[in-house]
Structure formats: C-alpha cells, structure tokens
Protein backbone atom coordinates (compact mmCIF):
# COMPACT_ATOMS: atom_id res chain seq x y z
CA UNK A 1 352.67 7.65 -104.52
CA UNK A 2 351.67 10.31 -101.87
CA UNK A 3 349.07 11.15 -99.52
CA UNK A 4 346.08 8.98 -101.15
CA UNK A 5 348.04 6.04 -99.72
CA UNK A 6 347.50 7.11 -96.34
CA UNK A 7 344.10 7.72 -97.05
CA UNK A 8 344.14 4.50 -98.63
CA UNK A 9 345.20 2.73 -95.07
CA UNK A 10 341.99 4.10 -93.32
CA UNK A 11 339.82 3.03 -95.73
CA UNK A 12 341.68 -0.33 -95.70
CA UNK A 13 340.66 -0.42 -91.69
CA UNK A 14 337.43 -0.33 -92.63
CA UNK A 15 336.03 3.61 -92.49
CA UNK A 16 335.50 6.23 -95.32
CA UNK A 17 338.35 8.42 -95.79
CA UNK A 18 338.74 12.10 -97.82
CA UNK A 19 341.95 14.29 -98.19
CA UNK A 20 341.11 17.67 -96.73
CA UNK A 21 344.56 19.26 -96.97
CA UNK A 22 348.47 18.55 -97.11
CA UNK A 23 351.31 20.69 -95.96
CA UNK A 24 354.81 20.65 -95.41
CA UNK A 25 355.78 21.84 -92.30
CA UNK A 26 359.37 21.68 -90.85
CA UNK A 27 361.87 19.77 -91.29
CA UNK A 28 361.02 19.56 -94.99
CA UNK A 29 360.99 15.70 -94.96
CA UNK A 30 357.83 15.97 -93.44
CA UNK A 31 354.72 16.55 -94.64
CA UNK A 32 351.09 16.92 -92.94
CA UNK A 33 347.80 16.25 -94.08
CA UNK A 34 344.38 16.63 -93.14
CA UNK A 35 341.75 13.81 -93.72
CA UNK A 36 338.19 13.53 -93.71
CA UNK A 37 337.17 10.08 -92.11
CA UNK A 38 333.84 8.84 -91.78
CA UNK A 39 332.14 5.98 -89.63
CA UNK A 40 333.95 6.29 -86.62
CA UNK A 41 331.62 6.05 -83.76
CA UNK A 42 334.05 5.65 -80.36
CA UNK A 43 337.01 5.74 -79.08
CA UNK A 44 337.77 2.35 -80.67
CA UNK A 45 337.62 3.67 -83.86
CA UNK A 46 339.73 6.32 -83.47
CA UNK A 47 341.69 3.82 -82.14
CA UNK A 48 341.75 1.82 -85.02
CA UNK A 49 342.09 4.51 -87.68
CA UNK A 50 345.41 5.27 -85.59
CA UNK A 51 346.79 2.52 -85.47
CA UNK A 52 345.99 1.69 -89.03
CA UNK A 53 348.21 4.84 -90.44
CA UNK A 54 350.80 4.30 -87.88
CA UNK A 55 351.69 1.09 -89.24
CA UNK A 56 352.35 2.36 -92.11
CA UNK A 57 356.12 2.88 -92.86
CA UNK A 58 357.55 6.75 -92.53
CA UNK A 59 354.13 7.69 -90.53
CA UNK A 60 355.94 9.66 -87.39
CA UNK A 61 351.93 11.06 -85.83
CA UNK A 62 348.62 10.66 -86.30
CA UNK A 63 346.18 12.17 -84.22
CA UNK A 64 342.30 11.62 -85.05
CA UNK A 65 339.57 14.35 -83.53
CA UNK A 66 336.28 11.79 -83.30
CA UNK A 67 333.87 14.88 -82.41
CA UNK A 68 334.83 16.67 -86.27
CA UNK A 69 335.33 13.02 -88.19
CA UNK A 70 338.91 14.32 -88.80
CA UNK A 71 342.82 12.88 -88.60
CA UNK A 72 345.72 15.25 -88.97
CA UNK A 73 349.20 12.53 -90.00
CA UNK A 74 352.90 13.60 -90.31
CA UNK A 75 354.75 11.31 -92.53
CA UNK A 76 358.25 11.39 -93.84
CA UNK A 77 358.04 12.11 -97.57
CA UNK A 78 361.47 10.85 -97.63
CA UNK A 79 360.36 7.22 -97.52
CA UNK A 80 356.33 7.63 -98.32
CA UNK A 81 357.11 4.70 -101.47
CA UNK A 82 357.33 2.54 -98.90
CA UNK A 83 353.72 3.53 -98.21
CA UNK A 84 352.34 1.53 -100.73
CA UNK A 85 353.72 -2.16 -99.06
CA UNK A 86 351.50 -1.26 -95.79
CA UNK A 87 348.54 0.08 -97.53
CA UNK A 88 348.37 -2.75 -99.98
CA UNK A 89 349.74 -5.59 -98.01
C-alpha cells in the first residue's frame, strides 16, 4: 500500500490521475508526492480532487494547481494502510 492509493482516491472522485513523483521530506513520517490529474475544468474540481484526498486517513495537505493539471499531497506514511479503507470504501 503506498502512494497509488492516493492516486486511487482522485480517480475514485471521478478525474484521471498519474504519479509524477514522491519524496520524503521532513519529519520522516511524511512523505510528498506529485500527481498528474486530468479533467479538472474549475475551481470545483480542484475542489473536489481536494477534498477527495483529504478524506483520506493520514493525508495532512493537498494542494491542487488547476492551470498545470497537477496536486502536490503530504501524507503520514506512518498510517498510509489505513489508506486503503478511504480509497476503497
């Protein structure tokens, strides 16, 4: 279980989603990743792709840039297993 979860949740809110990157910034519970998401047209979808991975457990940020198609998320890898309840419901 790891980052494909999260990408999971936004494609689960109905958009197309891609892992661009993952890192692990500080503390080292956290990790970051970079996603790809397609099919957002307004501020509602941002909206929406937001609040999708932010429902998801151990999700601390996510912040989606509509004008590149792209949402940076900081999760705690620490309890990312409990990932897979949200995404999969």
């Amino acid at each position: 279980m790891g980052p494909e979860a999260l990408v999971g949740a936004v494609e689960d809110a109905g958009f197309e989603g891609g892992l661009i990157s993952v890192r692990q910034p500080k503390p080292a519970a956290l990790e970051a990743l970079r996603m790809r998401v397609s099919g957002m047209v307004c501020a509602a979808c941002s909206t929406a792709v937001e609040n999708a991975l932010l429902s998801c457990s151990g999700v601390s940020r996510a912040a989606v840039a509509l004008a590149s198609g792209e949402v940076e998320v900081t999760f705690d890898s620490a309890v990312v297993a409990a990932v897979r309840a949200c995404v999969r419901g």
